[in-house]
N, C-alpha and C. Protein backbone atom coordinates (compact mmCIF):
# COMPACT_ATOMS: atom_id res chain seq x y z
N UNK A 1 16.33 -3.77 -16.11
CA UNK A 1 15.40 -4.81 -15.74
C UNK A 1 15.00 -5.56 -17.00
N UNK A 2 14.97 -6.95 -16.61
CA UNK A 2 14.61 -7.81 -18.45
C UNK A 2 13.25 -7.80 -18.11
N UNK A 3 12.48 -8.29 -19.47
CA UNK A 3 11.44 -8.29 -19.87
C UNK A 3 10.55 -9.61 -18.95
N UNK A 4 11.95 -10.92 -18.19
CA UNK A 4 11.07 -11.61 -17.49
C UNK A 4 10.57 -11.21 -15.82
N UNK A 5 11.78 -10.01 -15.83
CA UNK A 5 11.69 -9.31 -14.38
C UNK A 5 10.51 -8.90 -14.42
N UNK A 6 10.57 -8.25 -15.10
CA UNK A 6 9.08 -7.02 -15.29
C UNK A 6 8.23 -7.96 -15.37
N UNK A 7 7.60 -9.37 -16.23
CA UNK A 7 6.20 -9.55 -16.08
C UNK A 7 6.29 -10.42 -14.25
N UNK A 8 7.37 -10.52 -13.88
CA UNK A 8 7.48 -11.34 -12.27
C UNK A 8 6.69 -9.98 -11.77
N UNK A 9 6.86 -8.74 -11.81
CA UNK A 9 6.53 -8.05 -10.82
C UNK A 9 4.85 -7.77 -11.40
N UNK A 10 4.82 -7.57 -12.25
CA UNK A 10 3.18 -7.51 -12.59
C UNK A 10 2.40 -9.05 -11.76
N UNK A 11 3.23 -9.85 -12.24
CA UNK A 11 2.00 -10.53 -12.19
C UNK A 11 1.63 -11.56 -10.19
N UNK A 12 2.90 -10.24 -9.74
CA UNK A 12 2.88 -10.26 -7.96
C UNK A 12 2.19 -9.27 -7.36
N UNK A 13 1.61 -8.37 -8.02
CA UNK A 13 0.59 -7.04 -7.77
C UNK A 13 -0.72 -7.59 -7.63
N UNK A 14 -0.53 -7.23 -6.35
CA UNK A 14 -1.76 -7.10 -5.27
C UNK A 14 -2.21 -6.02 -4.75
N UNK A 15 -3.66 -5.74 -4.86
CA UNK A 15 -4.37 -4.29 -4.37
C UNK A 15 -5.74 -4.75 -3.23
N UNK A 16 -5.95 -3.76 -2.69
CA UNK A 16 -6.82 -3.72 -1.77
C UNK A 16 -7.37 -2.15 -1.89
N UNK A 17 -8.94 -2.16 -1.63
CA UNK A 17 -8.80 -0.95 -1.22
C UNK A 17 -9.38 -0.60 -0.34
N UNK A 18 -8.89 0.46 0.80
CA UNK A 18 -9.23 0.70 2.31
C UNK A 18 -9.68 2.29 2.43
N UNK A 19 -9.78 2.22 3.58
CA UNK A 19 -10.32 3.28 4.29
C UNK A 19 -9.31 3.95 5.33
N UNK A 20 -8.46 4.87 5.50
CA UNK A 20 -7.27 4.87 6.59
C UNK A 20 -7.66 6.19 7.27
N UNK A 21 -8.00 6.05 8.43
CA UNK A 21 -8.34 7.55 9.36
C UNK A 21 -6.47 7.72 9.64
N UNK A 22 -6.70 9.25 10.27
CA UNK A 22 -5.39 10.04 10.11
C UNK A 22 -4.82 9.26 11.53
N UNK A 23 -5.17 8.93 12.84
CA UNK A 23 -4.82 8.21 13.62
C UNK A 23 -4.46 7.08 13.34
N UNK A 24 -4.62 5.87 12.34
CA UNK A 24 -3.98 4.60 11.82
C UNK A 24 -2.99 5.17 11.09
N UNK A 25 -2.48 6.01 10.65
CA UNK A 25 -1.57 6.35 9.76
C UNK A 25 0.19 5.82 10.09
N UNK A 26 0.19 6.41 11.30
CA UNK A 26 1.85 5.84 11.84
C UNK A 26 1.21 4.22 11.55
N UNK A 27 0.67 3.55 12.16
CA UNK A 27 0.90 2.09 12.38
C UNK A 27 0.54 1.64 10.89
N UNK A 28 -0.35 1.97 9.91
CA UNK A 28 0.20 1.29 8.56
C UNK A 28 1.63 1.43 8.16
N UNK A 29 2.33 2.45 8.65
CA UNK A 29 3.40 2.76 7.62
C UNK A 29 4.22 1.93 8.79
N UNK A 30 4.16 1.74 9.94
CA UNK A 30 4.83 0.86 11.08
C UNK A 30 4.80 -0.89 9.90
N UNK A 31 3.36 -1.24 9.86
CA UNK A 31 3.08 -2.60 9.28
C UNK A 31 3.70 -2.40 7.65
N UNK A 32 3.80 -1.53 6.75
CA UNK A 32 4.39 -1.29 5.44
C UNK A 32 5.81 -1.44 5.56
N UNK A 33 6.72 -1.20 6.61
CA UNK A 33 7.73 -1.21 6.61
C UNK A 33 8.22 -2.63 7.00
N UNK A 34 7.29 -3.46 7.34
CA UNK A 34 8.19 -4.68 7.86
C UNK A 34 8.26 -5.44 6.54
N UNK A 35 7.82 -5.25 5.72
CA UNK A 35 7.66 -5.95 4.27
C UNK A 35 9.05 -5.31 3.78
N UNK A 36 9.25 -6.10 2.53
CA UNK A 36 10.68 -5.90 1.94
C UNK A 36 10.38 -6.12 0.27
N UNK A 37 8.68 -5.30 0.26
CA UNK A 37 8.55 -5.33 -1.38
C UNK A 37 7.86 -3.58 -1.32
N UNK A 38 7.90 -3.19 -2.50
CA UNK A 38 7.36 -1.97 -2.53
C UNK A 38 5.78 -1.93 -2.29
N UNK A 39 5.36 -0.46 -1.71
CA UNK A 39 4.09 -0.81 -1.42
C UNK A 39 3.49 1.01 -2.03
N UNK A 40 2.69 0.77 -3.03
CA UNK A 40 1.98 2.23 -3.16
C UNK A 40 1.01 2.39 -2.75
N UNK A 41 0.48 3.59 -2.37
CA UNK A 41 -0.61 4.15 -2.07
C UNK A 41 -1.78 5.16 -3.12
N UNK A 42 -2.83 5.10 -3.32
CA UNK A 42 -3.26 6.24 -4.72
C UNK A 42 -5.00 6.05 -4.45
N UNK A 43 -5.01 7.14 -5.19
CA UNK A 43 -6.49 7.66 -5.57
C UNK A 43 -6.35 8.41 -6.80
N UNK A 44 -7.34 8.46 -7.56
CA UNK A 44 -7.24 9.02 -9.04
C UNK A 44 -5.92 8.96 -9.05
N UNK A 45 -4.99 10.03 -9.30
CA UNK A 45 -3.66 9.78 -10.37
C UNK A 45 -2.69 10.36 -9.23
N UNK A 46 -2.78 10.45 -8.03
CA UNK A 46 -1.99 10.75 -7.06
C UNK A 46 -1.58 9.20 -6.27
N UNK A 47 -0.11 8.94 -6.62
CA UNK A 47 0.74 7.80 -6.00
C UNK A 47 1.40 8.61 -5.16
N UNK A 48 1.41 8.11 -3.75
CA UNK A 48 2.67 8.21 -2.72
C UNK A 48 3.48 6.52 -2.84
N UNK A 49 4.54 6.22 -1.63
CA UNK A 49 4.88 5.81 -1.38
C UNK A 49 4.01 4.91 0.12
N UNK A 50 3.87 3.80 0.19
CA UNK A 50 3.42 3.30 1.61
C UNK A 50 4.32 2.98 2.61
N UNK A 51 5.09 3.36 2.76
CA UNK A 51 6.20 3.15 3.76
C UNK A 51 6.71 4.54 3.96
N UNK A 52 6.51 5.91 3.94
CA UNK A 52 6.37 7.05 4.01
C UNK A 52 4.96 7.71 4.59
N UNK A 53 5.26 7.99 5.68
CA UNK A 53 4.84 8.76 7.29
C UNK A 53 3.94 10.07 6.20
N UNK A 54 4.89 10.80 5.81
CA UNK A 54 4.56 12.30 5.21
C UNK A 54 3.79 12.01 3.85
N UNK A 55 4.06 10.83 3.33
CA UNK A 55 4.17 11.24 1.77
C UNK A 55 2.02 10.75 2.06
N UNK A 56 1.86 9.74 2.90
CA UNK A 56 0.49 9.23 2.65
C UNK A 56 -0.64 10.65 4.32
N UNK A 57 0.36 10.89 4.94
CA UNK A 57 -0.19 12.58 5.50
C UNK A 57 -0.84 13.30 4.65
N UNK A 58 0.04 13.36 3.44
CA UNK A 58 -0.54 14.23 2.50
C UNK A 58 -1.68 14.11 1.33
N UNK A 59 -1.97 13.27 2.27
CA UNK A 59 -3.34 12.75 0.87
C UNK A 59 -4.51 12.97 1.70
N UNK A 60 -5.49 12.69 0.78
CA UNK A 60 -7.01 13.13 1.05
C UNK A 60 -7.32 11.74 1.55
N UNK A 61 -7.21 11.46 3.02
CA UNK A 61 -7.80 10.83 3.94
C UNK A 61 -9.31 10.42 4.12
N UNK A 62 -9.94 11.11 3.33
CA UNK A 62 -11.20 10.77 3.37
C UNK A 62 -11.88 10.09 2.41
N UNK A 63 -11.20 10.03 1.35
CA UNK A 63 -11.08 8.95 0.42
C UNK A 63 -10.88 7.60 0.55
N UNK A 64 -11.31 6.95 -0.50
CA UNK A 64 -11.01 5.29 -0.59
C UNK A 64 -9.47 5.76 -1.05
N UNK A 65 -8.40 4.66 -0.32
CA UNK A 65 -7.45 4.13 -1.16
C UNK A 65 -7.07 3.07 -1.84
N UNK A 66 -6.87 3.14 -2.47
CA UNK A 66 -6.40 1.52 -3.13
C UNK A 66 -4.78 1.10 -3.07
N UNK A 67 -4.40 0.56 -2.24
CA UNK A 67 -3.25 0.11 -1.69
C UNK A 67 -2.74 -1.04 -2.97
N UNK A 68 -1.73 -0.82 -3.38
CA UNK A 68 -1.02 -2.09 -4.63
C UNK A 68 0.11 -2.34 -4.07
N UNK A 69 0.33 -3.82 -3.96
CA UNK A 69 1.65 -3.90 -3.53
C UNK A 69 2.36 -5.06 -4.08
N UNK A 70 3.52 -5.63 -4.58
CA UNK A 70 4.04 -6.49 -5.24
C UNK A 70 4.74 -7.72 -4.65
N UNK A 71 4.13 -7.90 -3.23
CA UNK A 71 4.85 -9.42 -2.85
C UNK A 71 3.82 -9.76 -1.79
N UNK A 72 4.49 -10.92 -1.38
CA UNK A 72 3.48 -11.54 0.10
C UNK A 72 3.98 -11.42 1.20
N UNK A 73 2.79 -10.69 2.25
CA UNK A 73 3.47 -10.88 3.34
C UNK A 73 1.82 -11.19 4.09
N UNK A 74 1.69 -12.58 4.87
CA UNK A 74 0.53 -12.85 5.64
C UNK A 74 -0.27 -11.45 6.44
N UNK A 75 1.05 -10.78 7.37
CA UNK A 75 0.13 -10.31 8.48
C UNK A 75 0.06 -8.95 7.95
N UNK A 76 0.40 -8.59 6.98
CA UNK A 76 0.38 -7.22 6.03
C UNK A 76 -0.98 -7.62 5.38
N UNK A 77 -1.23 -8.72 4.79
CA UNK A 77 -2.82 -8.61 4.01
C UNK A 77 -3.33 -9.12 5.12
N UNK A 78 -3.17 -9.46 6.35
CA UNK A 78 -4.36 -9.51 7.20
C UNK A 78 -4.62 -8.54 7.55
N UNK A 79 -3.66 -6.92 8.11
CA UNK A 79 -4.28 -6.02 8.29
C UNK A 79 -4.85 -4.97 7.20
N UNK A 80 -4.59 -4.87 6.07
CA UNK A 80 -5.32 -4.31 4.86
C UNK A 80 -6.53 -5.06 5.01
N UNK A 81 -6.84 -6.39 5.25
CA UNK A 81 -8.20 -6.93 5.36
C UNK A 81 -9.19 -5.85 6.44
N UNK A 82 -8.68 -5.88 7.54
CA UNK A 82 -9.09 -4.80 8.78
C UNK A 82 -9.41 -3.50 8.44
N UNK A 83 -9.06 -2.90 7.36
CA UNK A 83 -8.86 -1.55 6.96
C UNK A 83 -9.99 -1.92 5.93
N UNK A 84 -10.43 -2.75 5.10
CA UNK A 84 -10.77 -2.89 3.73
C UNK A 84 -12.27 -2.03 4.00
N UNK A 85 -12.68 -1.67 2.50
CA UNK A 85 -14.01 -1.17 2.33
C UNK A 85 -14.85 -1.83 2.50
């Protein structure tokens, strides 16, 4: 990756941070998947994947997350809006 790739993707990082009960869980990762940019998930120093069912299961749900993700998609930040703190 060149050095102009890399600042394209920084400077397309977008975060939110939400609230996700264990019942919304399939349908974020339903709405994460229609996107075609990477999407992480984290709290303190634990990253999953957001388009992974199991990988965001396994997190502490009762926490804030802060969702980062590196492109645009309208109805993807309209529903992170729905979710937001």
């Amino acid at each position: 990756m060149t050095q102009e790739m890399m600042n394209k993707v920084v400077t397309n990082k977008n975060e939110k941070i939400i609230k996700l009960a264990p019942s919304e869980v399939k349908n974020f990762v339903k709405m994460a998947s229609k996107c075609d940019f990477d999407i992480d998930v984290s709290y303190d120093h634990v990253y999953v994947d957001g388009k992974s069912i199991l990988g965001i299961l396994g997190l502490d749900l009762s926490r804030n997350l802060t969702i980062s993700y590196y492109g645009t998609n309208e109805e993807f930040s309209a529903y992170l809006d729905s979710l937001a703190v």
